[in-house]
N, C-alpha and C. Protein backbone atom coordinates (compact mmCIF):
# COMPACT_ATOMS: atom_id res chain seq x y z
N UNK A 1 0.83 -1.12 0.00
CA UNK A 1 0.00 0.00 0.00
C UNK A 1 0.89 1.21 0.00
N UNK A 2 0.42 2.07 -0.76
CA UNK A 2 1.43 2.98 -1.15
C UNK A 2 1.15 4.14 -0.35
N UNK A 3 0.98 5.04 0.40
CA UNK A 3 0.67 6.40 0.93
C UNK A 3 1.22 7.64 1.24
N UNK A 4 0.67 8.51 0.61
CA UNK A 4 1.67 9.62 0.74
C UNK A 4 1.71 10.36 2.67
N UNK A 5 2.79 10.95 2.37
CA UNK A 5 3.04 11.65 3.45
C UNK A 5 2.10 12.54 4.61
N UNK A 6 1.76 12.28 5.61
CA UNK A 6 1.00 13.55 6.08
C UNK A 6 1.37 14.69 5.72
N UNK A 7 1.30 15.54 5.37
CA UNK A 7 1.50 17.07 5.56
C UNK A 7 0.97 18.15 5.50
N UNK A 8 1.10 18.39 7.43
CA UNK A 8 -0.05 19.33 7.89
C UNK A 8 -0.12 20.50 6.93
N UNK A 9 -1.08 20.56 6.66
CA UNK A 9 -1.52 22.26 6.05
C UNK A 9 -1.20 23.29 6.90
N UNK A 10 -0.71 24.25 6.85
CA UNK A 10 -0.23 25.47 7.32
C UNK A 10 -1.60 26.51 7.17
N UNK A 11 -1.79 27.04 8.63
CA UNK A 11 -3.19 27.82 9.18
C UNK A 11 -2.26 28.88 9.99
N UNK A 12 -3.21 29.97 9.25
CA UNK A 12 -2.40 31.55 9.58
C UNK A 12 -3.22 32.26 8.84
N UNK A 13 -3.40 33.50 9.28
CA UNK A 13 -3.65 34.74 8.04
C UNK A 13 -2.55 35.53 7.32
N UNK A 14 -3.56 35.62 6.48
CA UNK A 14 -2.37 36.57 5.68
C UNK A 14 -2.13 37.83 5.83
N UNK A 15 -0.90 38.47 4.87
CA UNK A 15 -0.68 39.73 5.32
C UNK A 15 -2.03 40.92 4.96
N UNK A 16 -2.48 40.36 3.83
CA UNK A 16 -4.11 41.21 3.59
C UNK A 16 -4.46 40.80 4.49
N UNK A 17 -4.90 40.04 5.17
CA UNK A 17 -5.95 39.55 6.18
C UNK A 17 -5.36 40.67 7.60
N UNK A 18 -4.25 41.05 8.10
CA UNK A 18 -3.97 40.77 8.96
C UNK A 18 -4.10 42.96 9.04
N UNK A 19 -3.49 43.53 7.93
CA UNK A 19 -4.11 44.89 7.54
C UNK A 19 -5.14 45.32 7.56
N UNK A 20 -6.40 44.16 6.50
CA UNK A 20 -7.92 44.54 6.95
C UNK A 20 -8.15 44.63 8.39
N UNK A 21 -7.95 43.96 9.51
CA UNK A 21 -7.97 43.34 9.98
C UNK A 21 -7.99 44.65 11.65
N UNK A 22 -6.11 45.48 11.19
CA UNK A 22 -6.21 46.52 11.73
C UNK A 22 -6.51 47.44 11.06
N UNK A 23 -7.00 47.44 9.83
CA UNK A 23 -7.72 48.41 9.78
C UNK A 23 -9.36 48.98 10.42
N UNK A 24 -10.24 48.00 10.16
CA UNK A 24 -11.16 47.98 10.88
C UNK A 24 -11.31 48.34 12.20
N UNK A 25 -10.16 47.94 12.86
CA UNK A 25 -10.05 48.24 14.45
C UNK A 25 -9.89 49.62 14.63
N UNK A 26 -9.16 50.28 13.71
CA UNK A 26 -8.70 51.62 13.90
C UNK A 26 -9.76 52.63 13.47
N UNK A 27 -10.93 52.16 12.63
CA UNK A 27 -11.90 53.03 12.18
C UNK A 27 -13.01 52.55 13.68
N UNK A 28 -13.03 51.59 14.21
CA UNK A 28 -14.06 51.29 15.12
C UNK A 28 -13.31 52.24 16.52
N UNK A 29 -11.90 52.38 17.01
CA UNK A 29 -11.44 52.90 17.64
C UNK A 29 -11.48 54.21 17.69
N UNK A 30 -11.78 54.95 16.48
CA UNK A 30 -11.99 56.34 16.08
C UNK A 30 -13.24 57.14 16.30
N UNK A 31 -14.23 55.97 15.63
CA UNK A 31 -15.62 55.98 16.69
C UNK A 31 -16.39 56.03 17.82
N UNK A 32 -15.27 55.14 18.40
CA UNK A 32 -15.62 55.44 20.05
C UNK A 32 -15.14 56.37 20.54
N UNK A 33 -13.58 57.03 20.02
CA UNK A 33 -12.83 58.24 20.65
C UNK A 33 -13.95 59.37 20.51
N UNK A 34 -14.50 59.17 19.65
CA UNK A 34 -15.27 60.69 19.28
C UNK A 34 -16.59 60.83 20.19
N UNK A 35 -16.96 59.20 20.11
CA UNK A 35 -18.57 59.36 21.20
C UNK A 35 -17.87 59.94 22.32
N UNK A 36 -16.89 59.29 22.85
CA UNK A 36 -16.59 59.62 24.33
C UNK A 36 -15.83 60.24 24.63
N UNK A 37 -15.43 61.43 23.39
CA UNK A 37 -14.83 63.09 23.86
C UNK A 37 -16.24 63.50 23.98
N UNK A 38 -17.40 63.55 22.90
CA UNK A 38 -18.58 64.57 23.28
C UNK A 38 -19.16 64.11 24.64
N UNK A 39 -19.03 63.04 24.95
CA UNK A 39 -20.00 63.04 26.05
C UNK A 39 -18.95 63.30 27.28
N UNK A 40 -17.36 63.59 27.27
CA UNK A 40 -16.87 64.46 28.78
C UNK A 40 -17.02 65.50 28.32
N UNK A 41 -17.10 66.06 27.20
CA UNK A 41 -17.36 67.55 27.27
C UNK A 41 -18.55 68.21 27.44
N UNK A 42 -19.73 67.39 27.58
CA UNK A 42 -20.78 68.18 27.87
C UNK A 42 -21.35 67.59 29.33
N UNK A 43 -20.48 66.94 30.03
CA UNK A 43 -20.77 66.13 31.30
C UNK A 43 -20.79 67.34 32.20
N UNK A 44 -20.15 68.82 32.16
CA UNK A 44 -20.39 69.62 33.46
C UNK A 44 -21.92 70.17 32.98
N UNK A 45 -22.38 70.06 32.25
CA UNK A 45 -23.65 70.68 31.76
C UNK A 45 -25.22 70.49 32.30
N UNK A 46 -25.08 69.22 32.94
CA UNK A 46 -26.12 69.03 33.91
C UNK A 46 -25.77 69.79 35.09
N UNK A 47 -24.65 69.98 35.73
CA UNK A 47 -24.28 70.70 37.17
C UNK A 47 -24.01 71.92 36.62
N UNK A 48 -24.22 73.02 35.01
CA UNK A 48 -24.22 74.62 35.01
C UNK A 48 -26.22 74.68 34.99
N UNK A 49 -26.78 73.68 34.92
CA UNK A 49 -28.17 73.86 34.85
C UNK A 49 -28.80 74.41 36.42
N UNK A 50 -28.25 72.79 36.98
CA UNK A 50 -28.81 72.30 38.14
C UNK A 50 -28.27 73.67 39.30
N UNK A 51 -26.88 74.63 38.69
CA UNK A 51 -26.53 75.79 39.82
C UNK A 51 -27.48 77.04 39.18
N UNK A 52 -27.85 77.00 38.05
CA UNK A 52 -28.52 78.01 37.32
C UNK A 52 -30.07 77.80 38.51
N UNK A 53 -30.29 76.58 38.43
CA UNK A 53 -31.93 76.53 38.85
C UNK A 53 -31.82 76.59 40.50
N UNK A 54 -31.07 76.59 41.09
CA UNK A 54 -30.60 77.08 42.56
C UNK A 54 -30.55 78.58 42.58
N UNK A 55 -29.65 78.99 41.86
CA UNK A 55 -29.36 80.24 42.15
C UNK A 55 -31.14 81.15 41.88
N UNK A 56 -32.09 80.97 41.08
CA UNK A 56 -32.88 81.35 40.32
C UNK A 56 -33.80 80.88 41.69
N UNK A 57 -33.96 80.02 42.71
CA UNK A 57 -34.77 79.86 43.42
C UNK A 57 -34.53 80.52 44.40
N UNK A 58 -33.60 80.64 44.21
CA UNK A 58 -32.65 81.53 45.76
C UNK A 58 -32.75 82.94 45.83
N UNK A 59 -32.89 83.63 44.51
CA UNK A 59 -33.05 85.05 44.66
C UNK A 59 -34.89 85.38 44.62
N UNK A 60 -35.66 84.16 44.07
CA UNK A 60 -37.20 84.07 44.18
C UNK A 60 -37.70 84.18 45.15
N UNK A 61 -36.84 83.29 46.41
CA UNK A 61 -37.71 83.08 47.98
C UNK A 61 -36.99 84.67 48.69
N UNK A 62 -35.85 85.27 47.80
CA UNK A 62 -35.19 86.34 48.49
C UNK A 62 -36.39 87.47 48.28
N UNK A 63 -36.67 87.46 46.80
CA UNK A 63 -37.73 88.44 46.75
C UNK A 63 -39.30 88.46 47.76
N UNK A 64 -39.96 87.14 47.60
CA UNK A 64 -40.65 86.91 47.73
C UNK A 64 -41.20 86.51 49.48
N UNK A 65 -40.03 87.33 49.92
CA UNK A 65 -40.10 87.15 52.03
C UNK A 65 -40.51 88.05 51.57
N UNK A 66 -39.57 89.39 50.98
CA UNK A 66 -40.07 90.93 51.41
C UNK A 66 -41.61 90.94 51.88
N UNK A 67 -42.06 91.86 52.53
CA UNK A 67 -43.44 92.09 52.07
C UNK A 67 -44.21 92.91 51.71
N UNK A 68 -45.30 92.82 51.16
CA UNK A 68 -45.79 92.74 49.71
C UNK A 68 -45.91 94.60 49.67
N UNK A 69 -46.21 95.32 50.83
CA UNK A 69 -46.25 96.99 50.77
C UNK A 69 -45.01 97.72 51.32
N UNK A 70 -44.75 98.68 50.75
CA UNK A 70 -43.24 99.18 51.23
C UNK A 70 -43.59 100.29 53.13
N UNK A 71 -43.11 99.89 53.50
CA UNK A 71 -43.47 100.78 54.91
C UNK A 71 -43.97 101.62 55.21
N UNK A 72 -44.37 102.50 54.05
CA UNK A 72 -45.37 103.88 54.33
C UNK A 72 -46.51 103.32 53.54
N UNK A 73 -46.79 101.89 53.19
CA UNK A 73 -47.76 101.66 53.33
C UNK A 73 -48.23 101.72 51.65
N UNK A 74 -47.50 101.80 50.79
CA UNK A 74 -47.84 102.40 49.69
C UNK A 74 -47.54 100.62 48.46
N UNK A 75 -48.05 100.22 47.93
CA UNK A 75 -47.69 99.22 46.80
C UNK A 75 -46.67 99.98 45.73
N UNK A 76 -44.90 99.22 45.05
CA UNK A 76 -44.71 99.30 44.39
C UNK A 76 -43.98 101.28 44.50
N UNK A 77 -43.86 101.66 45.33
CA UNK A 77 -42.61 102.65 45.48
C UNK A 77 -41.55 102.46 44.79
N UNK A 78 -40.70 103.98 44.34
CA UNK A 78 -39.22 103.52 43.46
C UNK A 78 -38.53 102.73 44.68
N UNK A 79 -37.73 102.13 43.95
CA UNK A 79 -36.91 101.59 44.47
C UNK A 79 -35.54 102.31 45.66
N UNK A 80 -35.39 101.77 46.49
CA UNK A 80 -33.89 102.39 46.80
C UNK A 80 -32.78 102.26 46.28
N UNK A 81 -31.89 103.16 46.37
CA UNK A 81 -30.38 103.00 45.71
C UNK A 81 -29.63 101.72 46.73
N UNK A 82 -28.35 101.16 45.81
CA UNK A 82 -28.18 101.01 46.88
C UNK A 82 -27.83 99.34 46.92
N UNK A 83 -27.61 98.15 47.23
CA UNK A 83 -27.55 97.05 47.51
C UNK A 83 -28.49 96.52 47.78
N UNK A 84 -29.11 95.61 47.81
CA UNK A 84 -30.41 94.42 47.93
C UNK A 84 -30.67 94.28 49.33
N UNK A 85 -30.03 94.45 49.89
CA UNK A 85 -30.07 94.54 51.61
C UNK A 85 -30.93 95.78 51.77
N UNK A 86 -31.03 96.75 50.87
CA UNK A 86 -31.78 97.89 51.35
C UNK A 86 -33.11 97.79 50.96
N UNK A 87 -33.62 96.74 49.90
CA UNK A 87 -34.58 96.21 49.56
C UNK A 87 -35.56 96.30 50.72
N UNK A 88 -36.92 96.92 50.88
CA UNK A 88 -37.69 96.52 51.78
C UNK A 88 -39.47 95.78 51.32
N UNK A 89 -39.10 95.66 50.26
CA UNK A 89 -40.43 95.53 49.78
C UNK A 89 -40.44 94.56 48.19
N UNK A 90 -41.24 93.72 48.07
CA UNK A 90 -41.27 93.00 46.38
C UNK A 90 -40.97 94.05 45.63
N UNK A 91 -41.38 94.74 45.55
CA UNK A 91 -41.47 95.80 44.36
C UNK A 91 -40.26 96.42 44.24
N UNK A 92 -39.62 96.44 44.98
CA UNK A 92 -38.01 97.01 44.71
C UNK A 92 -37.26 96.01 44.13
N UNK A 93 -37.26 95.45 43.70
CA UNK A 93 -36.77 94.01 42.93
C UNK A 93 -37.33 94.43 41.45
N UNK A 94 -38.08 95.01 40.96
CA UNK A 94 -38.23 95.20 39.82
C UNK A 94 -37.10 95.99 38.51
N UNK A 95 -36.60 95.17 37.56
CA UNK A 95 -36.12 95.72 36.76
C UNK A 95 -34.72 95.54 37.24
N UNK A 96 -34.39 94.53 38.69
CA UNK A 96 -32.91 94.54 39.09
C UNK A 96 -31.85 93.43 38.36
N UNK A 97 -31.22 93.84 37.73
CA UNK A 97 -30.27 92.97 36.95
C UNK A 97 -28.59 92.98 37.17
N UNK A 98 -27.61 91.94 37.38
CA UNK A 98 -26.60 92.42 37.98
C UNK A 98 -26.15 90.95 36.88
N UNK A 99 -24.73 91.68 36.29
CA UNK A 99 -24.07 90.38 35.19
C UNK A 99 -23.20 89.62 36.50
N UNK A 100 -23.19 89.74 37.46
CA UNK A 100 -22.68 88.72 38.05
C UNK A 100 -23.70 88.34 39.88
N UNK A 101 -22.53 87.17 40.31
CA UNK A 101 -24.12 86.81 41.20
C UNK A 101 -23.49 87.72 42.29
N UNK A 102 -24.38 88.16 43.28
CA UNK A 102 -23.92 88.45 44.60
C UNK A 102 -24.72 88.35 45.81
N UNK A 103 -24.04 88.85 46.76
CA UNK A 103 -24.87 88.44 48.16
C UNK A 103 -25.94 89.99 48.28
N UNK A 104 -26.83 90.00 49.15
CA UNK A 104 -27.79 90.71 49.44
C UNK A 104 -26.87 92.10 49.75
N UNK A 105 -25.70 91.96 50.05
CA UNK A 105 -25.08 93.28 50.49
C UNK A 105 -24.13 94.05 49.51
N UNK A 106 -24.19 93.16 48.65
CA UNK A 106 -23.09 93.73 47.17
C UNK A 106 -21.99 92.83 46.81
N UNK A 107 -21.36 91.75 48.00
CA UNK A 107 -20.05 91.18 47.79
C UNK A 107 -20.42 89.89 46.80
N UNK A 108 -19.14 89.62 45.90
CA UNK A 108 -19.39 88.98 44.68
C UNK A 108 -19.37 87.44 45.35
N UNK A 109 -20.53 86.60 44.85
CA UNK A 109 -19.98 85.17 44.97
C UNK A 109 -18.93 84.09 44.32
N UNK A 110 -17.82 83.82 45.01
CA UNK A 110 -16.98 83.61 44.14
C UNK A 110 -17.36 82.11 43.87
N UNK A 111 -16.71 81.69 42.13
CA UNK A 111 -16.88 80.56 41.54
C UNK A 111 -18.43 80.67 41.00
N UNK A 112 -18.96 81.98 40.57
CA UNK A 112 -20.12 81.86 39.74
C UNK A 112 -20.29 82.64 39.19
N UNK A 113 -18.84 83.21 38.79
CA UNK A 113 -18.63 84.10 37.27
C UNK A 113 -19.43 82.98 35.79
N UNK A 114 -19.69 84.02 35.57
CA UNK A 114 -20.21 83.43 34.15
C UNK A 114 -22.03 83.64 34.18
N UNK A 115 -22.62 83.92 35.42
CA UNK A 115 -23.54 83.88 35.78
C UNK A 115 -24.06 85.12 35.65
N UNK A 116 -25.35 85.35 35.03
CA UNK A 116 -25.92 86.89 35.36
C UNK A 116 -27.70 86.51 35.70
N UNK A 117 -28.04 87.69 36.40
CA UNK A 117 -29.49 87.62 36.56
C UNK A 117 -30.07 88.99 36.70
N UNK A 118 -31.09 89.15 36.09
CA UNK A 118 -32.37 89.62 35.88
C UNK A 118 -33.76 89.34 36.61
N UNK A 119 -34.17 90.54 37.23
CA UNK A 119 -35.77 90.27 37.85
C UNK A 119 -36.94 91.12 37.49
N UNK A 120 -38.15 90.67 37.29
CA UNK A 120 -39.33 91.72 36.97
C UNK A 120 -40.12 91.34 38.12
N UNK A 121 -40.84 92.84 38.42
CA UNK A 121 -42.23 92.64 39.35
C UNK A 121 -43.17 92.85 38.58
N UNK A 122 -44.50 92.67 38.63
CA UNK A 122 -45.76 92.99 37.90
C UNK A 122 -47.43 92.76 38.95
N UNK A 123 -47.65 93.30 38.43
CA UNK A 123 -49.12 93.18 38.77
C UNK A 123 -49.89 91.63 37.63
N UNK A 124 -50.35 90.84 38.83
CA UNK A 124 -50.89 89.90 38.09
C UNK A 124 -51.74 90.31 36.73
N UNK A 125 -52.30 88.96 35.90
CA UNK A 125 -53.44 89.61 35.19
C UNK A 125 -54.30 88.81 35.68
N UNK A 126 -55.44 89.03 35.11
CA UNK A 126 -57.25 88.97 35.63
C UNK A 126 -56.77 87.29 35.44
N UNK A 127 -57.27 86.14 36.29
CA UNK A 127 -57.55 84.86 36.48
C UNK A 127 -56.23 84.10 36.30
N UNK A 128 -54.82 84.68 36.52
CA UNK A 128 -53.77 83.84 36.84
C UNK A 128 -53.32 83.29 37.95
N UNK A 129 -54.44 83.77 38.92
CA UNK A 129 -54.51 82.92 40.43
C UNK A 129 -55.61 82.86 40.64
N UNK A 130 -56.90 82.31 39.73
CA UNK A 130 -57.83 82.25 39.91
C UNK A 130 -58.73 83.48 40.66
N UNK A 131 -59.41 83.26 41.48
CA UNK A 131 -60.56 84.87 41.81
C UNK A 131 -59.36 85.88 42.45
N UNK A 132 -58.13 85.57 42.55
CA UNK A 132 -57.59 86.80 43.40
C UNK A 132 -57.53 88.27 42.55
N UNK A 133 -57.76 89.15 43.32
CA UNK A 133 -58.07 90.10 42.39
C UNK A 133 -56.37 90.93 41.71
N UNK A 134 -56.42 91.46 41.10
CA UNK A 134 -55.35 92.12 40.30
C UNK A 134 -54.47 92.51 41.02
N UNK A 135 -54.90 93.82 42.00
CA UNK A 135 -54.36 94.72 42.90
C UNK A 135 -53.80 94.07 43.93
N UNK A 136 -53.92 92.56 44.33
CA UNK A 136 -53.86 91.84 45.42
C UNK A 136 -52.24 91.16 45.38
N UNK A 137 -52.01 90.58 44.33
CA UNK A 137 -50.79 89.83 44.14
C UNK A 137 -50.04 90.27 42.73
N UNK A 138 -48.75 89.93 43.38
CA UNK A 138 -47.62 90.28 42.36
C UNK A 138 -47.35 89.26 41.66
N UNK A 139 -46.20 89.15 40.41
CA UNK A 139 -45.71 87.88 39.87
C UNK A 139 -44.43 88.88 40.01
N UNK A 140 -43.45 86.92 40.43
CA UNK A 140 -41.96 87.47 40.66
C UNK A 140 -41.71 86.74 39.44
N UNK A 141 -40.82 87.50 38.36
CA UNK A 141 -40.03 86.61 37.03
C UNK A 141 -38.27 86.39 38.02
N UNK A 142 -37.70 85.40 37.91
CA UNK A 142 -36.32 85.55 38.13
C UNK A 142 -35.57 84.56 36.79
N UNK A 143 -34.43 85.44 36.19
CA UNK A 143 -33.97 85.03 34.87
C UNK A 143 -32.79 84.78 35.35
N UNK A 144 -31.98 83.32 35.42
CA UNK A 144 -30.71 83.49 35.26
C UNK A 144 -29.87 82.93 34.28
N UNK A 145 -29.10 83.57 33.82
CA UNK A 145 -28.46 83.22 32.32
C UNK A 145 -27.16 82.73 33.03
N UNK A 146 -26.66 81.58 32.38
CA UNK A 146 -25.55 80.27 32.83
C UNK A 146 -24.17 81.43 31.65
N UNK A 147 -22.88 80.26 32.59
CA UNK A 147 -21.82 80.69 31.41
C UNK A 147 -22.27 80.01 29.98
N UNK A 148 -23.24 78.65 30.00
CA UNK A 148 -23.31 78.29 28.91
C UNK A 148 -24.44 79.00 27.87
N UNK A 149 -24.86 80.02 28.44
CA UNK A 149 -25.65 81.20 27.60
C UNK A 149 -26.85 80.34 27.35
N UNK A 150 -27.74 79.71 28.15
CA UNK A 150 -28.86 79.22 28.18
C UNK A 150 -29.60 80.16 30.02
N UNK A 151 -30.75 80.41 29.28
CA UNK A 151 -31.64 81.28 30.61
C UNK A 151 -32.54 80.38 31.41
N UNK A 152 -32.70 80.32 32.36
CA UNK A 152 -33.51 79.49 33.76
C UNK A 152 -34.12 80.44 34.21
N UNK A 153 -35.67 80.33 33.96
CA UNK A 153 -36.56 81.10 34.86
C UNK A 153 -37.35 80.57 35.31
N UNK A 154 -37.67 81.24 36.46
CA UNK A 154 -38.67 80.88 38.07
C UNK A 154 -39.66 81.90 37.86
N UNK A 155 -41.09 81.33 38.28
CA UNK A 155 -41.82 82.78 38.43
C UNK A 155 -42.47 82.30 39.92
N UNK A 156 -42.91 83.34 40.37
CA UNK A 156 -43.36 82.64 41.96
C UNK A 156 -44.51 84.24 42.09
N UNK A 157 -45.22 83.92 43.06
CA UNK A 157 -46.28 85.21 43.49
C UNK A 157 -46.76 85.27 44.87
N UNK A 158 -46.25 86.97 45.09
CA UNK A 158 -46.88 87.51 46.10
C UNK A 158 -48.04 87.96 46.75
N UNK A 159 -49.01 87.56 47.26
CA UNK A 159 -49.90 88.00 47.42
C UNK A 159 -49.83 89.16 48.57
N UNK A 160 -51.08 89.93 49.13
CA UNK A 160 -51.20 90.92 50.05
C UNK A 160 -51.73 90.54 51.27
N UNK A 161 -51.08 90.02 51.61
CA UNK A 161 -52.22 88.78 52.65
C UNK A 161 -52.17 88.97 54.18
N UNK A 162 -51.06 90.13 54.43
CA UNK A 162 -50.82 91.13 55.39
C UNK A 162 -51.49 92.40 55.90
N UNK A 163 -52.22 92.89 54.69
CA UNK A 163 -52.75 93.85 55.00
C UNK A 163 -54.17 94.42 56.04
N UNK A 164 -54.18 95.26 56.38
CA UNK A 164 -55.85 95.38 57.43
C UNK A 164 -56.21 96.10 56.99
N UNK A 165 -57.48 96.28 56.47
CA UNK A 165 -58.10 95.32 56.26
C UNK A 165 -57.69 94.33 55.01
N UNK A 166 -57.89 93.04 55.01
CA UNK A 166 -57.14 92.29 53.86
C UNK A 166 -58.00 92.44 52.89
N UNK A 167 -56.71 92.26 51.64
CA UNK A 167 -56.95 92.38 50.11
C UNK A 167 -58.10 91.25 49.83
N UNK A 168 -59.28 92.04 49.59
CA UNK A 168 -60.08 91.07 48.85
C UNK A 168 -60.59 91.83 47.60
């Protein structure tokens, strides 16, 4: 019986094989570099929101202690000059805008450069608090614009609910 030789076949890739091969890897590697630069670069962007919508609640409940008539008794007096501390009333909050944040007395808060805010007072309109009447309650707007130049606003309302005889 006559038989030829075993001889193993030789198993390997080739040099095309082995190029496609990194090539593919390097276009799939390029893909992922790019998903996962955009998503650390926009990762502080939930925490410039989440300080935007703090700060914006914080100057709302600031406005919105005052109360609602200025001390001689009058709704909506000019304002005082002057720092936010001199604030005695909602209505002096109207039209107050400062490009950076600060405390009630003027001093800057540090680490929230980039931050500015804006406030309006108003006289409600007819049925935005249901039967309360016009003259009775205020609306507080508070606007705060992020370093990432997107605006967060709060609106909140004062009513007169202090007064004698009360606002009806």
């Amino acid at each position: 019986m006559c038989s030829r030789p075993f001889i193993p076949r030789q198993q390997g890739t080739t040099l095309v094989e082995l190029v496609m091969a990194i090539a593919i890897a390097g276009v799939l590697v390029v893909g992922l570099m790019t998903a996962y630069s955009s998503i650390v670069g926009r990762s502080s962007d939930p925490m410039v929101r989440t300080q935007a919508i703090s700060l914006a609640e914080s100057y709302l409940e600031e406005a919105l202690l005052k109360p609602y008539l200025d001390p001689s008794g009058t709704v909506c007096p000019a304002a005082p000059s002057g720092n936010r501390e001199n604030f005695n009333n909602v209505c002096d909050y109207h039209n107050y805008s400062s490009s950076s944040i600060t405390l009630p007395n003027g001093a800057s808060v540090s680490g929230l450069s980039g931050y500015s805010v804006s406030i309006s007072v108003q006289s409600i309109d007819a049925g935005d608090l249901g039967t309360v009447p016009t003259n009775c309650a205020l609306s507080v707007v508070v606007n705060i614009t992020s370093p990432l130049n997107e605006t967060t606003s709060v609106t909140g309302y004062r009513t007169d609910y202090e007064s004698t005889p009360a606002c009806i």
